[in-house]
C-alpha atoms as a PDB file:
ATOM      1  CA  UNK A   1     -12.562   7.242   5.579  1.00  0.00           C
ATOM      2  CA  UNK A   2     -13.164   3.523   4.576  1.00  0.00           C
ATOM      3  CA  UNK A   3     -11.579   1.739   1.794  1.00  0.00           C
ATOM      4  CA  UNK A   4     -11.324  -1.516   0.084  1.00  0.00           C
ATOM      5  CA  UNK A   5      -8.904  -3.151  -1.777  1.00  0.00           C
ATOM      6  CA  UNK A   6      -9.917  -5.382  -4.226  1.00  0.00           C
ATOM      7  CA  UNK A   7      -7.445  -7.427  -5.871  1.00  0.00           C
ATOM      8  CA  UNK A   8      -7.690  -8.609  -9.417  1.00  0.00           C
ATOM      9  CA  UNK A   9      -6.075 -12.321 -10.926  1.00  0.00           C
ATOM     10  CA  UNK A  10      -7.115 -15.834 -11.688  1.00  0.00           C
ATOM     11  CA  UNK A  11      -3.166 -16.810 -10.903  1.00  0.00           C
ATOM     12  CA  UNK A  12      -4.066 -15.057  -7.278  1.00  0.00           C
ATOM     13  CA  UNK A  13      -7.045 -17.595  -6.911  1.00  0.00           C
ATOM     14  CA  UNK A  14      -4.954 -20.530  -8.658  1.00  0.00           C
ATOM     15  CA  UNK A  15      -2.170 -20.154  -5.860  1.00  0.00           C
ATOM     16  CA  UNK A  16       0.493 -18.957  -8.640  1.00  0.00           C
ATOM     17  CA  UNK A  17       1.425 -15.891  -7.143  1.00  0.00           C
ATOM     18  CA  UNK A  18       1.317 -14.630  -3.664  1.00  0.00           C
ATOM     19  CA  UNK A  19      -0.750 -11.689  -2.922  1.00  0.00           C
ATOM     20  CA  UNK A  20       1.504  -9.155  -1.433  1.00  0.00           C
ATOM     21  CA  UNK A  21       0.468  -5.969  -2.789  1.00  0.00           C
ATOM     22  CA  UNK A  22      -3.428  -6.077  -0.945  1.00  0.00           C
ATOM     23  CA  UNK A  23      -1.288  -6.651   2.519  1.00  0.00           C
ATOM     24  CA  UNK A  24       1.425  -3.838   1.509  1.00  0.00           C
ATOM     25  CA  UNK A  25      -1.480  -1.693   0.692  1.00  0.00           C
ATOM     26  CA  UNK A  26      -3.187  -2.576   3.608  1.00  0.00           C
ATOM     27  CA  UNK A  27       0.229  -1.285   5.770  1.00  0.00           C
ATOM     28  CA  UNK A  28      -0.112   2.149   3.981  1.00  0.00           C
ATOM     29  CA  UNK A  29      -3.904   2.877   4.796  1.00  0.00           C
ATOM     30  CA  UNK A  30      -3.202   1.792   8.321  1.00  0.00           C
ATOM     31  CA  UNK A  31      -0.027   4.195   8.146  1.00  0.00           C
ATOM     32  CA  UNK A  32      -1.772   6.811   6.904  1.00  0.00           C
ATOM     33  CA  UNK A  33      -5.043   6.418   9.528  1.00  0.00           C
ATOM     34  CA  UNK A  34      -7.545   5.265   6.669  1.00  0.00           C
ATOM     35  CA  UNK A  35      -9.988   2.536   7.642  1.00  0.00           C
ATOM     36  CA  UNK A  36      -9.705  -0.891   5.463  1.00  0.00           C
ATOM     37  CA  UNK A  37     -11.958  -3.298   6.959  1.00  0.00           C
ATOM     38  CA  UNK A  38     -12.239  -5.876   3.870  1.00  0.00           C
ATOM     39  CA  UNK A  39     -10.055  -6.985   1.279  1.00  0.00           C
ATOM     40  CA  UNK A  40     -11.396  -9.188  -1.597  1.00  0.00           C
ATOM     41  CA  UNK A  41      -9.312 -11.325  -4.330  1.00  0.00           C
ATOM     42  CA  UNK A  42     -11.026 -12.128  -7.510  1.00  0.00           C
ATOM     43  CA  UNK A  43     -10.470 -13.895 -11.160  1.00  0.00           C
ATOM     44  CA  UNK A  44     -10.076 -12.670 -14.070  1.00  0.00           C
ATOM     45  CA  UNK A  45     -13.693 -11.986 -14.926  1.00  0.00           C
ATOM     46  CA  UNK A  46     -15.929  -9.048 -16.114  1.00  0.00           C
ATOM     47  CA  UNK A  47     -19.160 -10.119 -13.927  1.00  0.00           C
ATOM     48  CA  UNK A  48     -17.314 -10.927 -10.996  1.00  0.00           C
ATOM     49  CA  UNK A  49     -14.957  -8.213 -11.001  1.00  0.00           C
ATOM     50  CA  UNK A  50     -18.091  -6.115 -11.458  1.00  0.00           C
ATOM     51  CA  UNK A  51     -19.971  -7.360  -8.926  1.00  0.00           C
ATOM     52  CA  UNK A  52     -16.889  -7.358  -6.601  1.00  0.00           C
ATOM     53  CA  UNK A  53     -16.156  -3.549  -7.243  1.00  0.00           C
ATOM     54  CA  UNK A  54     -20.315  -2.939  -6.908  1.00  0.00           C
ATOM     55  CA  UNK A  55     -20.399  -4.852  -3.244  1.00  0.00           C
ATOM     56  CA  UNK A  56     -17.072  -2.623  -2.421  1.00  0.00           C
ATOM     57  CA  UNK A  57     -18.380   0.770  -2.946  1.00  0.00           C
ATOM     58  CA  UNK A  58     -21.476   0.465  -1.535  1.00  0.00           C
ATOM     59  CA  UNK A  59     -19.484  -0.376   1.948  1.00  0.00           C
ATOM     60  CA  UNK A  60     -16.962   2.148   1.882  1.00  0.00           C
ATOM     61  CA  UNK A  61     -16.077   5.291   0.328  1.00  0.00           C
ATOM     62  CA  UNK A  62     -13.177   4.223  -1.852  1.00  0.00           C
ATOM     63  CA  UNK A  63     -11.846   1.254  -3.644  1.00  0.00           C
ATOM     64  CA  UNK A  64      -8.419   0.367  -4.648  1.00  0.00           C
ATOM     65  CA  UNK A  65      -8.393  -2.110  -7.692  1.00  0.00           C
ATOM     66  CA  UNK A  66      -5.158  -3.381  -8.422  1.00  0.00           C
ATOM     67  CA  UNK A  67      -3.950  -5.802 -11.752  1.00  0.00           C
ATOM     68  CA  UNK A  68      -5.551  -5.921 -14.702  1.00  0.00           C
ATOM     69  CA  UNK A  69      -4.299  -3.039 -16.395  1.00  0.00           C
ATOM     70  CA  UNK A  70      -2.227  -4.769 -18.459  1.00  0.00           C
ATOM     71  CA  UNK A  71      -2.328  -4.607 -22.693  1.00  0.00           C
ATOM     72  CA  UNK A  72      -3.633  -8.347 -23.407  1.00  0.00           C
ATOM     73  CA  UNK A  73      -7.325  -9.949 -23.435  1.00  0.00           C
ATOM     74  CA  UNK A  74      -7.730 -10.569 -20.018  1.00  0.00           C
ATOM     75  CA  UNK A  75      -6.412  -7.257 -18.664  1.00  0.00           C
ATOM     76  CA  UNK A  76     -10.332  -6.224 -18.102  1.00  0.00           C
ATOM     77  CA  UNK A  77     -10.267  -3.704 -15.121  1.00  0.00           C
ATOM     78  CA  UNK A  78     -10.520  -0.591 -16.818  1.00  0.00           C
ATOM     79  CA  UNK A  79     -12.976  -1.980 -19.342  1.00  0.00           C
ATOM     80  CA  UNK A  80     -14.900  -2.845 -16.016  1.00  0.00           C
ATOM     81  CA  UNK A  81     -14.707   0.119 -14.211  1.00  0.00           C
ATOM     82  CA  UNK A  82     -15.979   2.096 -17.179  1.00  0.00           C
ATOM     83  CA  UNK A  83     -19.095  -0.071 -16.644  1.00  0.00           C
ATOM     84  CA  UNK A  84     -19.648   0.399 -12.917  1.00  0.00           C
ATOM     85  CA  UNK A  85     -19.003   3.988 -13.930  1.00  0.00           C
ATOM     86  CA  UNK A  86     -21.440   3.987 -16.408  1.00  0.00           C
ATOM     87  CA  UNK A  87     -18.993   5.713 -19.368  1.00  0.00           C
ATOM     88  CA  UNK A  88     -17.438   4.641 -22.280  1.00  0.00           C
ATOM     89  CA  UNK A  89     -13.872   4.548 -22.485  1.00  0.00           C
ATOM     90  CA  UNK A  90     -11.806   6.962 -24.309  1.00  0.00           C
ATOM     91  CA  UNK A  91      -7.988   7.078 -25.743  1.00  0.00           C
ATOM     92  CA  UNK A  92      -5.733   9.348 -24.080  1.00  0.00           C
ATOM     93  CA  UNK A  93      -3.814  10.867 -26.584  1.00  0.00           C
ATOM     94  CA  UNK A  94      -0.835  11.641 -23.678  1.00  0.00           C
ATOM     95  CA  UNK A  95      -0.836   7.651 -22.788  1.00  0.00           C
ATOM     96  CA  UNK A  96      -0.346   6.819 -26.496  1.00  0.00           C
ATOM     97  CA  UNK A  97       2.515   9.474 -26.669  1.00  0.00           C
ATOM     98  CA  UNK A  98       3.784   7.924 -23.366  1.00  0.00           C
ATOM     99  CA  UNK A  99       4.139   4.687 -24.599  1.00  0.00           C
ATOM    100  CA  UNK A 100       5.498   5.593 -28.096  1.00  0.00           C
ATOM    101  CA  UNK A 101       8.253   7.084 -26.336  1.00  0.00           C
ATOM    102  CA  UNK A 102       8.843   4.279 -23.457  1.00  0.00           C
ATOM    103  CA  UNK A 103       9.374   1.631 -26.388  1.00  0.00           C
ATOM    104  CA  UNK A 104      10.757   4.386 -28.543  1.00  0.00           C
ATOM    105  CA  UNK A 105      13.512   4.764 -26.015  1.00  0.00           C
ATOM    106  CA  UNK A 106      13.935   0.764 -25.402  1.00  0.00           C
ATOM    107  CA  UNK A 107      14.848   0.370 -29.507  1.00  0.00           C
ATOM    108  CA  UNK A 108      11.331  -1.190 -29.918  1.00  0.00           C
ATOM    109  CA  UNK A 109       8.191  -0.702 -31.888  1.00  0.00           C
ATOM    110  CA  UNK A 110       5.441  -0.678 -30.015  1.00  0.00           C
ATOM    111  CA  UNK A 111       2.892  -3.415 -30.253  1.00  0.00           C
ATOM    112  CA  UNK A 112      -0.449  -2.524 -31.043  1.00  0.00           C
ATOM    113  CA  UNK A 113      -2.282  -4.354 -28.017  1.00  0.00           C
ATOM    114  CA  UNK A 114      -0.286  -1.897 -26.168  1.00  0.00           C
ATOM    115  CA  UNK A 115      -3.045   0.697 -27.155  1.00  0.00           C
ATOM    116  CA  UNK A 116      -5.497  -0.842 -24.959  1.00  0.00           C
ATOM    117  CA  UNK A 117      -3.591   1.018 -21.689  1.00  0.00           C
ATOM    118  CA  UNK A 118      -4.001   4.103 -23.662  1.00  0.00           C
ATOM    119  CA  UNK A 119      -7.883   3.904 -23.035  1.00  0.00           C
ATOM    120  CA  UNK A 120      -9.685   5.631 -19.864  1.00  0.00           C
ATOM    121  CA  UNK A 121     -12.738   6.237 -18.728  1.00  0.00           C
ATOM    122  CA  UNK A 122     -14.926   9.358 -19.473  1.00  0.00           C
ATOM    123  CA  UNK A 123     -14.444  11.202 -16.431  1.00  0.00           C
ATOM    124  CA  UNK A 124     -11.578   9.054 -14.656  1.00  0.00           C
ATOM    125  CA  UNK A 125      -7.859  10.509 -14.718  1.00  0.00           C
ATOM    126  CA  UNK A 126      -4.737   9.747 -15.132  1.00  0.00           C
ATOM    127  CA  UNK A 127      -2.255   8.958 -11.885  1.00  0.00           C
ATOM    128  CA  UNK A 128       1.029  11.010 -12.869  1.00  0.00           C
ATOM    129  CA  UNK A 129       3.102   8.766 -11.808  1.00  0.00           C
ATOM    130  CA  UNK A 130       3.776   5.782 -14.357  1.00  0.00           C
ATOM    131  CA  UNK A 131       6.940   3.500 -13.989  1.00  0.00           C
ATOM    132  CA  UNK A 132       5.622   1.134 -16.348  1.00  0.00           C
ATOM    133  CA  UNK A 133       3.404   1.065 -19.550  1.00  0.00           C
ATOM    134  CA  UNK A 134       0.123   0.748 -17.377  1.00  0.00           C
ATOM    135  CA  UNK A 135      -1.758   3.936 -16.554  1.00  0.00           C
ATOM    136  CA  UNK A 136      -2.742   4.320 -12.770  1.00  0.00           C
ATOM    137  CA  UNK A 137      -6.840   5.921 -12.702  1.00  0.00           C
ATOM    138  CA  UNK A 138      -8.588   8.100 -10.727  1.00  0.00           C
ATOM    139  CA  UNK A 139     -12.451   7.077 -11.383  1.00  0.00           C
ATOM    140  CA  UNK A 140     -15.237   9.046  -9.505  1.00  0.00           C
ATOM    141  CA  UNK A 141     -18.363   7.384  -8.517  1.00  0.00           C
ATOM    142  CA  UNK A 142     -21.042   9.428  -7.263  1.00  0.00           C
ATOM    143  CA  UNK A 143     -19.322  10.768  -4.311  1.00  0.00           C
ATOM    144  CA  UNK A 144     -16.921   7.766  -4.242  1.00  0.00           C
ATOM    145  CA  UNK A 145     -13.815   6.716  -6.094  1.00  0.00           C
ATOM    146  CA  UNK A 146     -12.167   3.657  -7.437  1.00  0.00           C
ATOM    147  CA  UNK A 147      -8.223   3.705  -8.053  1.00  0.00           C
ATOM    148  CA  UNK A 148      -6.935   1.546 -10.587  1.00  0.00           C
ATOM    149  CA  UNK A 149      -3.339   0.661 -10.120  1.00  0.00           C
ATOM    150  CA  UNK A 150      -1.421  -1.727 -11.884  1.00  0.00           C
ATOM    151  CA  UNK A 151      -0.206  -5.444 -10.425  1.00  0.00           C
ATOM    152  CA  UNK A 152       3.638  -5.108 -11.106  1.00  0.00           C
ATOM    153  CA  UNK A 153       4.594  -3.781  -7.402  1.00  0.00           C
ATOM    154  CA  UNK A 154       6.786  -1.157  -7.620  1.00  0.00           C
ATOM    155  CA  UNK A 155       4.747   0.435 -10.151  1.00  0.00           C
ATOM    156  CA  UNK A 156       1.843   0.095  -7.744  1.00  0.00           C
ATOM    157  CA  UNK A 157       3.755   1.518  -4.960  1.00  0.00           C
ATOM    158  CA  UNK A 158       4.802   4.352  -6.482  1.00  0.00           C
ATOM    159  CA  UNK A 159       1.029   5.072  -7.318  1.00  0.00           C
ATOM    160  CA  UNK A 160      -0.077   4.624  -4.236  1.00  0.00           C
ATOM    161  CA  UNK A 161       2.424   6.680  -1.943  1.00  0.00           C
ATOM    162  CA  UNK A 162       2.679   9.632  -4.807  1.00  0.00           C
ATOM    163  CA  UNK A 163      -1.261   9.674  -5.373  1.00  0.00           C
ATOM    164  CA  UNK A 164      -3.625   7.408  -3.682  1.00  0.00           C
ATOM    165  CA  UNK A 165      -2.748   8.119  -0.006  1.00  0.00           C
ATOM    166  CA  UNK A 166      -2.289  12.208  -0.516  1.00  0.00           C
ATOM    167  CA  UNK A 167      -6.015  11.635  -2.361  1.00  0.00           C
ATOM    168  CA  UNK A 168      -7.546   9.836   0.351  1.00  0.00           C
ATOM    169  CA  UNK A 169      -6.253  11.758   3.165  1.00  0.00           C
ATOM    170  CA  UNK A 170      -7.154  15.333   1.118  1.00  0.00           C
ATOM    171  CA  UNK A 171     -11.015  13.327   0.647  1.00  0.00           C
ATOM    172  CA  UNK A 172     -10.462  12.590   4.382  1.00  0.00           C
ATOM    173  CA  UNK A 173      -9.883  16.087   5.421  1.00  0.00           C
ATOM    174  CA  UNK A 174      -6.684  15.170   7.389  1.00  0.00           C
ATOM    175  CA  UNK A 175      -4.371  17.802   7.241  1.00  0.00           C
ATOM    176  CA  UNK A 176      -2.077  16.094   9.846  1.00  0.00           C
ATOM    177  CA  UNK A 177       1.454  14.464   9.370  1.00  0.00           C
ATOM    178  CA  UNK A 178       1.732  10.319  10.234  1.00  0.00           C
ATOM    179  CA  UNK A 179       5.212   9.391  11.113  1.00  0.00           C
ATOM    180  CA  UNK A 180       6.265   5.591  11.748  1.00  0.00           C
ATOM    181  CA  UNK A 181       9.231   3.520  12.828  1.00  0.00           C
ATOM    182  CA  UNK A 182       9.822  -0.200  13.780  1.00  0.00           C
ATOM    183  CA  UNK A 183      11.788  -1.720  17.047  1.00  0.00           C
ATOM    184  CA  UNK A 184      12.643  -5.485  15.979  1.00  0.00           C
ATOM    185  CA  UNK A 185      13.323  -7.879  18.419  1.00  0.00           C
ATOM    186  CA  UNK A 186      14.551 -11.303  19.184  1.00  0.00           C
ATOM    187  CA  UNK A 187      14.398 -14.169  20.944  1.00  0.00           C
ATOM    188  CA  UNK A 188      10.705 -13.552  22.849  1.00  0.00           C
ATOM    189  CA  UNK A 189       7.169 -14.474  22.045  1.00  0.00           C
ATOM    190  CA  UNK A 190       4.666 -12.031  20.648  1.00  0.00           C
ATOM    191  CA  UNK A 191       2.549 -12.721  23.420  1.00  0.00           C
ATOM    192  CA  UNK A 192       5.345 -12.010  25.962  1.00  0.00           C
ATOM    193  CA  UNK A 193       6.376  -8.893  24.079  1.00  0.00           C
ATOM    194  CA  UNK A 194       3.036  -7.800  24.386  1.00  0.00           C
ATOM    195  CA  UNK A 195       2.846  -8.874  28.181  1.00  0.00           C
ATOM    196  CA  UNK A 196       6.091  -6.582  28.951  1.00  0.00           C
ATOM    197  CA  UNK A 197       4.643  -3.540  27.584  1.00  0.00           C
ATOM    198  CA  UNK A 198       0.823  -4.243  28.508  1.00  0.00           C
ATOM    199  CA  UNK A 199       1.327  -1.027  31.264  1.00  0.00           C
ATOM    200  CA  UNK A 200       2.355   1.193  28.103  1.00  0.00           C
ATOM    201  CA  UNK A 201       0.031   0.255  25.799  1.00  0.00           C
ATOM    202  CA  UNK A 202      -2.619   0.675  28.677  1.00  0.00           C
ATOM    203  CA  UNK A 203      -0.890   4.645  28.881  1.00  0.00           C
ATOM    204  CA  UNK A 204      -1.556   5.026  25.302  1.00  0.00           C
ATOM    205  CA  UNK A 205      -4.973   3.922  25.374  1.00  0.00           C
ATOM    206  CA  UNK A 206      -5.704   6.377  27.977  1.00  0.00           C
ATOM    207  CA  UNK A 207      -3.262   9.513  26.385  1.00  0.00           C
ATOM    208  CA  UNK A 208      -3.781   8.777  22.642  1.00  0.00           C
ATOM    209  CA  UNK A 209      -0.141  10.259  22.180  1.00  0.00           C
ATOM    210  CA  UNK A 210       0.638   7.037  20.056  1.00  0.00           C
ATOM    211  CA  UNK A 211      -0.105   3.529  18.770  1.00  0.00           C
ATOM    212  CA  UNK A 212       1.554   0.360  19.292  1.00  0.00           C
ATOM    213  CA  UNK A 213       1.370  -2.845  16.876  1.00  0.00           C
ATOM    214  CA  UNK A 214       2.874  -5.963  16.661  1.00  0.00           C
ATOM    215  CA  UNK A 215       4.103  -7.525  13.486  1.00  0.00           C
ATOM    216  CA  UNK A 216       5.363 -11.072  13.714  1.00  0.00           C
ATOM    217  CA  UNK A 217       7.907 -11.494  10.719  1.00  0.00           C
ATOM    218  CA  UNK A 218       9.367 -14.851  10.927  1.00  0.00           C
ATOM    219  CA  UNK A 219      12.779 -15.632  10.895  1.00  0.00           C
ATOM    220  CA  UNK A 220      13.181 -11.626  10.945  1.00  0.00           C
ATOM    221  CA  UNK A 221      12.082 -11.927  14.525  1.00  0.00           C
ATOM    222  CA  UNK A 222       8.754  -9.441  16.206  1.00  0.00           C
ATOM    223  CA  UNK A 223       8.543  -5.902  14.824  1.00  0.00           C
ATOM    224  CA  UNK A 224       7.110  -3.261  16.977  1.00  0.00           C
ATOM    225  CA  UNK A 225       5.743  -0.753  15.356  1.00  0.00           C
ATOM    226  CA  UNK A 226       4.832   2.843  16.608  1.00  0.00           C
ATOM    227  CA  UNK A 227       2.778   5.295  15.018  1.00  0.00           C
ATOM    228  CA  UNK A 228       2.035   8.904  15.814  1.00  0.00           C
ATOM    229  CA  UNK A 229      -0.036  11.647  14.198  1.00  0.00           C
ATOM    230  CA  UNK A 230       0.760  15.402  14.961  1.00  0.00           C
ATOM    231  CA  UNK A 231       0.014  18.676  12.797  1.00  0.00           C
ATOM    232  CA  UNK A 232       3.709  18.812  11.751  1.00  0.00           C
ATOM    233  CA  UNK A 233       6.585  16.783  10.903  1.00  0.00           C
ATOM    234  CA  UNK A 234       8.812  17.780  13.538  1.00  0.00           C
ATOM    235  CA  UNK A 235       6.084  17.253  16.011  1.00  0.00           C
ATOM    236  CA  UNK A 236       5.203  13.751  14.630  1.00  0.00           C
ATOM    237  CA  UNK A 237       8.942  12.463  14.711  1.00  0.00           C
ATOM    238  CA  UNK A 238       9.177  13.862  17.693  1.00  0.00           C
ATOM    239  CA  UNK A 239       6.235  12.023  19.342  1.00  0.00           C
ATOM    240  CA  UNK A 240       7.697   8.789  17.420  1.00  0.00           C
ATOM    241  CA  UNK A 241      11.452   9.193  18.608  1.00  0.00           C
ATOM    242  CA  UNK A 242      10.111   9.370  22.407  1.00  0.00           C
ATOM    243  CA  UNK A 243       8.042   6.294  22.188  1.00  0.00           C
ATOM    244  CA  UNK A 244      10.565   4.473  20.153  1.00  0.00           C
ATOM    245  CA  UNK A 245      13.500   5.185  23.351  1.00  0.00           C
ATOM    246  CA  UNK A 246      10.287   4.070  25.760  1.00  0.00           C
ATOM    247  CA  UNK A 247       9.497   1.257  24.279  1.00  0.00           C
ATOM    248  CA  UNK A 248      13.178   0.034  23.846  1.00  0.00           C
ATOM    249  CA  UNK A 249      14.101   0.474  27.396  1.00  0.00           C
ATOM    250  CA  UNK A 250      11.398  -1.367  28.238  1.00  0.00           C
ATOM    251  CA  UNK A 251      12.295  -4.394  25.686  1.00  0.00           C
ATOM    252  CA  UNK A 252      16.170  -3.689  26.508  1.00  0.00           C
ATOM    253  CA  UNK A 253      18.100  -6.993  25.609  1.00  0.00           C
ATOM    254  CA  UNK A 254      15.409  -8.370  23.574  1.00  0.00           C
ATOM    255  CA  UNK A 255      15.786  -5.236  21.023  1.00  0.00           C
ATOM    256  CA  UNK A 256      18.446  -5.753  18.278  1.00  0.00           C
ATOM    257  CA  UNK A 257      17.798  -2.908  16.062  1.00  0.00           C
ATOM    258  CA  UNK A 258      15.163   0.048  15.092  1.00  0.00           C
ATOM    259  CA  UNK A 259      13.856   1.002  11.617  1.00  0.00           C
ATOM    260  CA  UNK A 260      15.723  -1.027   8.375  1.00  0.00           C
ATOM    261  CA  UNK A 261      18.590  -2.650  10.006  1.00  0.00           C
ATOM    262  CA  UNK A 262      18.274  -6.580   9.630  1.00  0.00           C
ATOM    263  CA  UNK A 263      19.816  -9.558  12.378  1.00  0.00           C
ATOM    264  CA  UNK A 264      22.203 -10.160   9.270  1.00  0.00           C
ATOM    265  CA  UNK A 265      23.795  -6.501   9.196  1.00  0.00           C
ATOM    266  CA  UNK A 266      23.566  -6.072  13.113  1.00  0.00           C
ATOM    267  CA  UNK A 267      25.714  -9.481  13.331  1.00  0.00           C
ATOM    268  CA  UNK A 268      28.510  -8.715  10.647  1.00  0.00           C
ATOM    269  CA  UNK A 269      28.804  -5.325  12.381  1.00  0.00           C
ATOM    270  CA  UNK A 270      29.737  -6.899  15.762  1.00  0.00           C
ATOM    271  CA  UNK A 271      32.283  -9.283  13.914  1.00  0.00           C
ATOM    272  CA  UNK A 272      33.538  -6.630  12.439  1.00  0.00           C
ATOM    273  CA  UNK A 273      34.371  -4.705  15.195  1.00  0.00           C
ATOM    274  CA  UNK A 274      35.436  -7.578  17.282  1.00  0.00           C
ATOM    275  CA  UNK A 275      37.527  -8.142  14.268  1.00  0.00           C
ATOM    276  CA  UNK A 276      36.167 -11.677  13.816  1.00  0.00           C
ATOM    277  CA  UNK A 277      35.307 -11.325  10.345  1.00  0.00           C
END
């Protein structure tokens, strides 16, 4: 399984906003052992966006568009995607009803612009999950599909790890359970990191048991990720929890926490419990 993100923006091109939903997209389709080979960023424009969605499905088997779902002018993508779909679009009457009841609840009449998230293409669904006003879409292609998720990322993120991922993997045909967790470590160069466990990562190119990345973060130091796939949850945390105790013994000093814990907390905890703080 291959797909494509394609993300959609003029302020994206202009250098107004960071793009950090393509790379946290990216980090679920790699999580979830889906192929993403090419990303692509584009304006605010029905040809291009067209011709950008067009290129992406006929190199993969699913695209994710995200932005542009939005209620205003330049909020396109659906309008779009109903082209490269060849459909018209159509109101959802459960959308309208939806947002009737999210302003409805805020004290607020509803703008009528608002009504242009209630339309979807013939044939495309609905994502159930929706944080926001914007609609995610399911939209079939031939034998391909284009997700449509909005830009506001925690809406997106919602979409994608309640609907997108499940879909792909289900299109996929993997039944199997992908567990991660991160090692983060200090005060050592990527390339070293990579030099002291060179042996390991040789053993899991050979065994296949696990993966191994490296994610340089910054002032938050080098993450080590490991990744296993099993047929069950228990199996796949346990693969993970082994490699995670190899890996750290191996690293030993340079290894200052595993999973969510940041330098910050790991340093108030030890003045706290030298009673320095």
């Amino acid at each position: 399984m291959n797909c494509e993100v394609v993300a959609v923006g003029t302020e994206l091109l202009l250098g107004q906003i960071v793009d950090t939903n393509s790379s946290w997209i990216g980090e679920q389709l790699a999580l979830a052992g889906i192929d993403c080979f090419l990303q692509t960023k584009v304006g605010d424009n029905w040809d291009r966006i067209a011709m950008a969605l067009r290129v992406a499905l006929d190199r993969s088997d699913a695209v994710i568009v995200c932005g542009g779902l939005g209620p205003t002018q330049d909020d396109i993508t659906r309008d779009v995607i109903a082209e490269v779909m060849g459909v018209a679009l159509e109101e959802d009457e459960e959308v309208v009803e939806l947002l009737l009841e999210m302003f409805g609840s805020r004290g607020r009449s509803m703008p009528r612009n608002n009504l242009r998230q209630a339309l979807v293409p013939v044939g495309a669904t609905r994502i159930a999950q929706q944080p926001g006003t914007a609609p995610g879409l399911v939209c079939p292609v031939g034998e391909k599909v284009i997700f449509a998720v909005p830009g506001v990322p925690y809406e997106m993120q919602e979409m994608v790890i309640g609907t997108v991922i499940p879909e792909l993997r289900r299109r996929a045909g993997d039944t199997g359970v992908i567990r991660s967790r991160t090692i983060r470590t200090w005060g050592h160069s990527e390339s070293g990191i990579a030099e002291m466990l060179s042996d390991r990562l040789d053993e899991l190119d050979r065994t296949g048991v696990a993966t191994i990345a490296f994610l340089a973060s910054g002032i938050e130091g080098l993450k080590v990720r490991v990744t296993a796939k099993a047929d069950t949850e228990a199996e796949a945390d346990a693969v993970v929890a082994a490699e995670v105790a190899e890996v750290a013994s191996i690293l030993a000093d340079y290894v200052f926490s595993v999973d969510d814990e940041t330098m910050e907390k790991v340093v108030i905890d030890l003045l706290r419990t030298r009673g320095l703080t």
